[in-house]
Protein backbone atom coordinates (compact mmCIF):
# COMPACT_ATOMS: atom_id res chain seq x y z
CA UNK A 1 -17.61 17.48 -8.88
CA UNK A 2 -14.95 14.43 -8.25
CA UNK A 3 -11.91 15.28 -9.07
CA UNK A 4 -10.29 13.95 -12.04
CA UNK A 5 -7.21 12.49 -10.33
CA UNK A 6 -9.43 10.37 -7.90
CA UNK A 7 -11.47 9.28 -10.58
CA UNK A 8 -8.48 8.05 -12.84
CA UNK A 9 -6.83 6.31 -9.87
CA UNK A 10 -10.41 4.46 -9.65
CA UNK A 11 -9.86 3.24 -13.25
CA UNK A 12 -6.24 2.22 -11.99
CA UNK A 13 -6.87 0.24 -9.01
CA UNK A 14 -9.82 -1.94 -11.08
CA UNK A 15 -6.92 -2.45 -13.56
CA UNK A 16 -4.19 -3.56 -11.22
CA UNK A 17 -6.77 -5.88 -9.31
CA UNK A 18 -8.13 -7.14 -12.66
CA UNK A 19 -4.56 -7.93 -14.02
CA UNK A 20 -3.71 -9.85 -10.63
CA UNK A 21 -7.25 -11.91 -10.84
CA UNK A 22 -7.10 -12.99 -14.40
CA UNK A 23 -3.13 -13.94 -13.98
CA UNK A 24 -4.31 -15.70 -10.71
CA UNK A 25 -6.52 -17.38 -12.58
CA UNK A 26 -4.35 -18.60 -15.30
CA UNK A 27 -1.07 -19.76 -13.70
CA UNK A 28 -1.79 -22.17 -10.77
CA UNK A 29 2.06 -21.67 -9.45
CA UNK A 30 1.96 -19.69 -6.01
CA UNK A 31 5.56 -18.55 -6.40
CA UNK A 32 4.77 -17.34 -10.38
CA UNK A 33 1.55 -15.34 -8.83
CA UNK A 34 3.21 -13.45 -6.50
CA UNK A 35 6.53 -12.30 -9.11
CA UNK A 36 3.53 -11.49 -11.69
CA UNK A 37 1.63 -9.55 -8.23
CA UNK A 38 5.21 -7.99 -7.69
CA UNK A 39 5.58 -6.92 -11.21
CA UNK A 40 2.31 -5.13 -11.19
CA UNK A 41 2.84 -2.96 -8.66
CA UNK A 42 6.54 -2.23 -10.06
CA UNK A 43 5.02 -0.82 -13.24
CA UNK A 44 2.59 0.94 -11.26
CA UNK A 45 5.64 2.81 -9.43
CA UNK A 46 7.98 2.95 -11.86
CA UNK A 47 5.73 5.57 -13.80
CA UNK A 48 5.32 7.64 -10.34
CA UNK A 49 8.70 7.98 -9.43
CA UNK A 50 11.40 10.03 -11.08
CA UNK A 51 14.17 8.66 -13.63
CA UNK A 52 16.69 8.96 -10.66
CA UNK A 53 15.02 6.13 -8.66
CA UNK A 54 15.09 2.58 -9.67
CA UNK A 55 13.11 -0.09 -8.83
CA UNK A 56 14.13 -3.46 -7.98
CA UNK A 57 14.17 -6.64 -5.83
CA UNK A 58 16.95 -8.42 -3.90
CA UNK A 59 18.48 -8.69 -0.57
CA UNK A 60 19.99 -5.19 1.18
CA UNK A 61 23.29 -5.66 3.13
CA UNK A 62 25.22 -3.40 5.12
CA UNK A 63 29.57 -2.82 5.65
CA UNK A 64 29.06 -4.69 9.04
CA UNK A 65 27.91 -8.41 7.47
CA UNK A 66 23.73 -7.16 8.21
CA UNK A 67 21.64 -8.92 5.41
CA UNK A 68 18.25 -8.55 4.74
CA UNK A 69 15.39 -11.40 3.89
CA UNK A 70 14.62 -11.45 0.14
CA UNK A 71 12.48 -8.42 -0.52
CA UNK A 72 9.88 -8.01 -3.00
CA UNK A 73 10.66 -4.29 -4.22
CA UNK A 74 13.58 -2.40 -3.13
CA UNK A 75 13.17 1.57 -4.41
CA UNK A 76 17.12 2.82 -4.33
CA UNK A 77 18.92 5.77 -5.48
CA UNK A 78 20.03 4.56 -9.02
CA UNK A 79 22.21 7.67 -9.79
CA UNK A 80 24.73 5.51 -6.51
CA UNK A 81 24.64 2.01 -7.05
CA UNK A 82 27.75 1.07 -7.39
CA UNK A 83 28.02 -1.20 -10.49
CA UNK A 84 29.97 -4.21 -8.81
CA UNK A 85 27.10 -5.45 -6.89
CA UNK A 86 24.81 -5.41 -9.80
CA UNK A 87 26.96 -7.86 -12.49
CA UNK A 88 24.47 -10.97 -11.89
CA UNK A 89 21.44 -11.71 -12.09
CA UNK A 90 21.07 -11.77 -7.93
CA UNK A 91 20.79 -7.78 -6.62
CA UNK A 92 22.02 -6.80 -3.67
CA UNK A 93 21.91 -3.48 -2.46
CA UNK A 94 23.99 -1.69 -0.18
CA UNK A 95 21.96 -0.12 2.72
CA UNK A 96 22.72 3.34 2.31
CA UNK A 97 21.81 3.54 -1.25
CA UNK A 98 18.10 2.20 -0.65
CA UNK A 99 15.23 4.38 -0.02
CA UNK A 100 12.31 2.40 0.97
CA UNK A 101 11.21 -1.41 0.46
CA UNK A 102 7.74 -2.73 -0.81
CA UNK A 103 6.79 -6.28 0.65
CA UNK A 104 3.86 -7.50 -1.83
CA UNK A 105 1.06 -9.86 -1.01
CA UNK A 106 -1.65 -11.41 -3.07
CA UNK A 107 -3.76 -12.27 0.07
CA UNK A 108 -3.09 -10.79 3.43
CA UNK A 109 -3.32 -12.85 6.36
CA UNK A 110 -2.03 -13.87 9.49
CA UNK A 111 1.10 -16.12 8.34
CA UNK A 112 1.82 -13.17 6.06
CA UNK A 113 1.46 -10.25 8.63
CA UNK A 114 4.05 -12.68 10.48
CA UNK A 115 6.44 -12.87 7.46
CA UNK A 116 6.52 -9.31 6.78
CA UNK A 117 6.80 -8.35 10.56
CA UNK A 118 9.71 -10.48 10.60
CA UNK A 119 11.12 -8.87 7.38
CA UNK A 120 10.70 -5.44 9.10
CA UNK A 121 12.80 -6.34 12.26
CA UNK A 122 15.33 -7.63 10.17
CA UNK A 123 15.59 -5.11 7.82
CA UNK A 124 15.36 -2.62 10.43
CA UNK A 125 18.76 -3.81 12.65
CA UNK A 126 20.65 -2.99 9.31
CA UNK A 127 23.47 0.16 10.06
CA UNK A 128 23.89 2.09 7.05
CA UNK A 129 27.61 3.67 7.43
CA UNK A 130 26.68 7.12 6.64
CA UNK A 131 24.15 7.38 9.83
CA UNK A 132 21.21 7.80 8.05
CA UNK A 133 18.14 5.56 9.30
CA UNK A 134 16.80 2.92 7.93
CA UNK A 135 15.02 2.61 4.93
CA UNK A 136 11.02 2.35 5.51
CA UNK A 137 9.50 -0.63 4.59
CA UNK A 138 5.70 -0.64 3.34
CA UNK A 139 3.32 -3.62 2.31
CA UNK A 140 0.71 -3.46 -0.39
CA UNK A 141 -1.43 -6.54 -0.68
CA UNK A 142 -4.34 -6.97 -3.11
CA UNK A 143 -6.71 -8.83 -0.97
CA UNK A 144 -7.68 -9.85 2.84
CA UNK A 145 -8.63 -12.93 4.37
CA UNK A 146 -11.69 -12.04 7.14
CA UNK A 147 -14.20 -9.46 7.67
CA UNK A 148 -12.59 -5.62 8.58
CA UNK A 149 -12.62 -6.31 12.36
CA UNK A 150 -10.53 -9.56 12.08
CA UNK A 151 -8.32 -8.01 9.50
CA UNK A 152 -7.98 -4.53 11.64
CA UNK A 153 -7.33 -7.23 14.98
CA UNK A 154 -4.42 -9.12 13.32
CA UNK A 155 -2.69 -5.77 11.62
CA UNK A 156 -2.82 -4.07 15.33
CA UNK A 157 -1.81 -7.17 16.83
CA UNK A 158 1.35 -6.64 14.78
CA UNK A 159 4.38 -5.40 17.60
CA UNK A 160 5.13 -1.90 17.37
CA UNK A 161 9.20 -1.90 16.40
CA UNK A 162 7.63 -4.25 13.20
CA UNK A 163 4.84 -2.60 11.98
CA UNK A 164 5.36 -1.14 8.41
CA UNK A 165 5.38 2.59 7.60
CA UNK A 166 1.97 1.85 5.40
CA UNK A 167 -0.49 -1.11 4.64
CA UNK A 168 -2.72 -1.37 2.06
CA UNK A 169 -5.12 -3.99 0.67
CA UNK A 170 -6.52 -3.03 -2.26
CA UNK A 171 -9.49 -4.76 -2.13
CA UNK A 172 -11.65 -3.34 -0.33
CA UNK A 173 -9.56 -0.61 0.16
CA UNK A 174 -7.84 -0.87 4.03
CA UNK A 175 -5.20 1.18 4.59
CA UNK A 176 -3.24 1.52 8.08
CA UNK A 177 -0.60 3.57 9.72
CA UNK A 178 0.60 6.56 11.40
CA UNK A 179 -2.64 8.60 11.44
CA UNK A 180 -0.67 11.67 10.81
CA UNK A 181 1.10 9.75 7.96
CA UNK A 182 -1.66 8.62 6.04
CA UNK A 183 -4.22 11.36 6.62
CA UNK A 184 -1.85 14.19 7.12
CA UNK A 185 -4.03 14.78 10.40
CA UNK A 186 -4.60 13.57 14.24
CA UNK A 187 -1.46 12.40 15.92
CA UNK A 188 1.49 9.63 15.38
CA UNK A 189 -1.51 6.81 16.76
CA UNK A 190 -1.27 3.80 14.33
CA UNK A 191 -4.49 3.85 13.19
CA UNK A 192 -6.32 1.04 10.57
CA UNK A 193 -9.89 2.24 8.34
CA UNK A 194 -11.16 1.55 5.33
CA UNK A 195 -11.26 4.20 2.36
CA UNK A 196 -15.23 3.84 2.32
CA UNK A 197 -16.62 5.75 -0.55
CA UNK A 198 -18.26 8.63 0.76
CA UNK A 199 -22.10 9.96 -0.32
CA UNK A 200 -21.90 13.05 -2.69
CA UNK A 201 -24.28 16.27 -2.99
CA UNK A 202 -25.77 17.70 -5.85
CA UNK A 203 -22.68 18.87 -6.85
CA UNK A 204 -20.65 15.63 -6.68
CA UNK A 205 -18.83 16.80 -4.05
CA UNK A 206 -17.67 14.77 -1.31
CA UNK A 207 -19.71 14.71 2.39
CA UNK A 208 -17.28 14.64 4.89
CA UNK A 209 -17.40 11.54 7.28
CA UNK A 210 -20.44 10.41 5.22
CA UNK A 211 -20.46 6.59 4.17
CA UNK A 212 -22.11 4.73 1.31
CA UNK A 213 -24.02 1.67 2.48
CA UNK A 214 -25.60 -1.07 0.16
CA UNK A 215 -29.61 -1.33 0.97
CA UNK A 216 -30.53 -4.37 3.04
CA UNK A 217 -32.19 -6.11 -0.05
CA UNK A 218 -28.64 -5.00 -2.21
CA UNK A 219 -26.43 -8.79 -2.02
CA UNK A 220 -23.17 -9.73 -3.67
CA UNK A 221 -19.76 -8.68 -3.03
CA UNK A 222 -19.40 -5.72 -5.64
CA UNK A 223 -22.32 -3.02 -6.44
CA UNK A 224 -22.84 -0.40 -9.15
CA UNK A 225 -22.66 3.04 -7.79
CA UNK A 226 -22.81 5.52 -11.06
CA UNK A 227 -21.92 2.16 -12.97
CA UNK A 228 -18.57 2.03 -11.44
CA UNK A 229 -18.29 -1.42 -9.15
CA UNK A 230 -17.46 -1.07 -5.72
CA UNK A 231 -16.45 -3.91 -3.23
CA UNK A 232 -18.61 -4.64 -0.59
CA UNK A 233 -16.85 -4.75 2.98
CA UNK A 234 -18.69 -6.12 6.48
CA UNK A 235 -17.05 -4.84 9.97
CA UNK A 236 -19.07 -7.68 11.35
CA UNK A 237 -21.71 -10.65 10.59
CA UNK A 238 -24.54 -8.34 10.70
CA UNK A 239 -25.90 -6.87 6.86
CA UNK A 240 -26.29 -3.36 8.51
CA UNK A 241 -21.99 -3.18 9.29
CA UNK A 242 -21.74 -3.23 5.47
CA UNK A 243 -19.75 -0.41 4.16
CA UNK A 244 -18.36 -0.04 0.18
CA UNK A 245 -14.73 0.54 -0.28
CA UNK A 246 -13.24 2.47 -2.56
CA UNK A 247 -9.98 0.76 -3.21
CA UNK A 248 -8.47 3.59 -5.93
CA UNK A 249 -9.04 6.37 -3.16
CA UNK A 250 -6.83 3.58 -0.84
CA UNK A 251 -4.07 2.91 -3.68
CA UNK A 252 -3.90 6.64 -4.12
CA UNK A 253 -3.16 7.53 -0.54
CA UNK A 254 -0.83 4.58 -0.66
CA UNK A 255 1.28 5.89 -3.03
CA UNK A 256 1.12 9.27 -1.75
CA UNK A 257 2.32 8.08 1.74
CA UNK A 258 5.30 6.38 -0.58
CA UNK A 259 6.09 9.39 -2.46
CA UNK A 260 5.92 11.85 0.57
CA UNK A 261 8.60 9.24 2.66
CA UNK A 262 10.61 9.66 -0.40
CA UNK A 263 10.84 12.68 -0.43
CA UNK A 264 11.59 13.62 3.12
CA UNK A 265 14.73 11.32 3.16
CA UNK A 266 16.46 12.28 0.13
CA UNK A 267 17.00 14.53 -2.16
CA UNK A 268 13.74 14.01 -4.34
CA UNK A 269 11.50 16.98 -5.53
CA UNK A 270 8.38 17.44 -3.06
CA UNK A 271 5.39 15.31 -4.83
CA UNK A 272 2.55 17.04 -5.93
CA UNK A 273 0.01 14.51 -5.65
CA UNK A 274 -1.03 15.41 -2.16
CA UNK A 275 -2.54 18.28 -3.54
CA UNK A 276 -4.89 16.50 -5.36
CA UNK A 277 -5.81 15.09 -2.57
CA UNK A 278 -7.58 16.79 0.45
CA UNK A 279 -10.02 16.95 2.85
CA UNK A 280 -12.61 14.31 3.18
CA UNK A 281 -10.63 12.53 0.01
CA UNK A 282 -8.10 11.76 3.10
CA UNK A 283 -10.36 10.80 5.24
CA UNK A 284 -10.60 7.07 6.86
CA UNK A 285 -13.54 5.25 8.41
CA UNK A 286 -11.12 4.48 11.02
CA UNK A 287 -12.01 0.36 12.21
């Protein structure tokens, strides 16, 4: 049968992409849509991470004058932030106490691939005293402007030294990176797919490399599978590229790349949420 935890984080991506539609909706304001976008999210990790770890925005400096861009969601080391830099309501955070950025986007596309591959390159010729590396930076959007080839194009097209650790859109569920980082398999290739949802046997149980495909006379952009909506995504123009994505299976390997960084640059306990989620539940149909 599905497993419970995939099936919750189902339930939590339709929330999160609910709550950024129907504040989208609302509030006309670009800049107040992405702060509400970037708030989301923040909840979202705030209740995955430890009490050690905070979560934040700012700008990230370093002893040698290095300053980052503004970034969306800065995840530091709470227990070591010295007090001094935090007395206004602007937070800056010293380099070596920061564990991995967040860039958020409502809508990904090519002026925003742009922005955060200039963020990364910036963020990235910071030199934290101690000689640790670099924090990781990662980018979560909600949606994507273009069909999966265009969007797969423009996130390759991104140069190498700037690509972030992880991408995700949400809707329809794309996720990209390392393929050994966000499968656990294959080799350090960067590597972009969609979380398609896979078909199921009698027992509910995943088919490995098996996609779901809406019936040529099926239209719209969401369907019903087991009365649980599923985005529609086209590779191409043609109605037989159409694959559905399964954004929670995309969020939840998101987070798990996030938590498994974490953890294998500081001192945090080894998550246990990549247990919950193996074989063909880590699987990409790679675009």
């Amino acid at each position: 049968m599905r497993k419970i935890v995939e099936q919750y984080w189902s339930g939590v991506a339709r929330r999160l992409q609910e709550e950024v539609e129907t504040f989208n909706k609302l509030i006309g304001h670009a800049g107040e849509q992405g702060r509400e976008n970037e708030l989301s999210l923040v909840r979202l990790m705030e209740n995955l991470l430890p009490t050690s770890v905070g979560v934040g925005s700012g700008m990230i400096i370093d002893s040698a004058g290095g300053v980052s861009k503004q970034t969306d969601i800065i995840i530091y080391d709470s227990g070591n932030q010295p007090s001094i830099l935090a007395q206004t309501t602007q937070a800056i955070y010293p380099v070596e106490n920061v564990l991995m950025t967040i860039e958020v986007k409502t809508t990904l596309n090519e002026e925003e691939l742009i922005d955060c591959a200039e963020k990364q390159r910036i963020q990235s010729s910071l030199n934290p005293a101690n000689g640790a590396p670099v924090p990781p930076m990662a980018v979560l959007a909600y949606n994507a402007e273009g069909m999966l080839s265009t969007v797969a194009k423009k996130i390759r097209e991104i140069d190498e030294n700037a690509r972030p650790l992880a991408l995700c859109v949400v809707k329809p569920g794309i996720l990209a990176g390392s393929e050994k980082v966000v499968t656990g398999g294959g080799n350090d290739d960067y590597v972009v797919g969609l979380a398609a949802l896979h078909t199921f046997d009698a027992a509910g149980d995943r088919i490995s490399g098996s996609w779901q495909k809406p019936d040529q006379s099926e239209r719209g952009r969401t369907l019903l599978r087991a009365g649980i909506p599923y985005p529609v995504a086209r590779e191409t123009m043609k109605n037989e590229s159409r694959l559905l994505g399964e954004p929670g299976r995309a969020l939840l390997m998101f987070c798990s790349v996030i938590l498994d960084a974490l953890t294998s640059t500081s001192t945090l306990p080894q998550s246990t949420l990549k247990h919950y989620l193996q074989g063909p539940a880590r699987e990409l149909h790679f675009l």
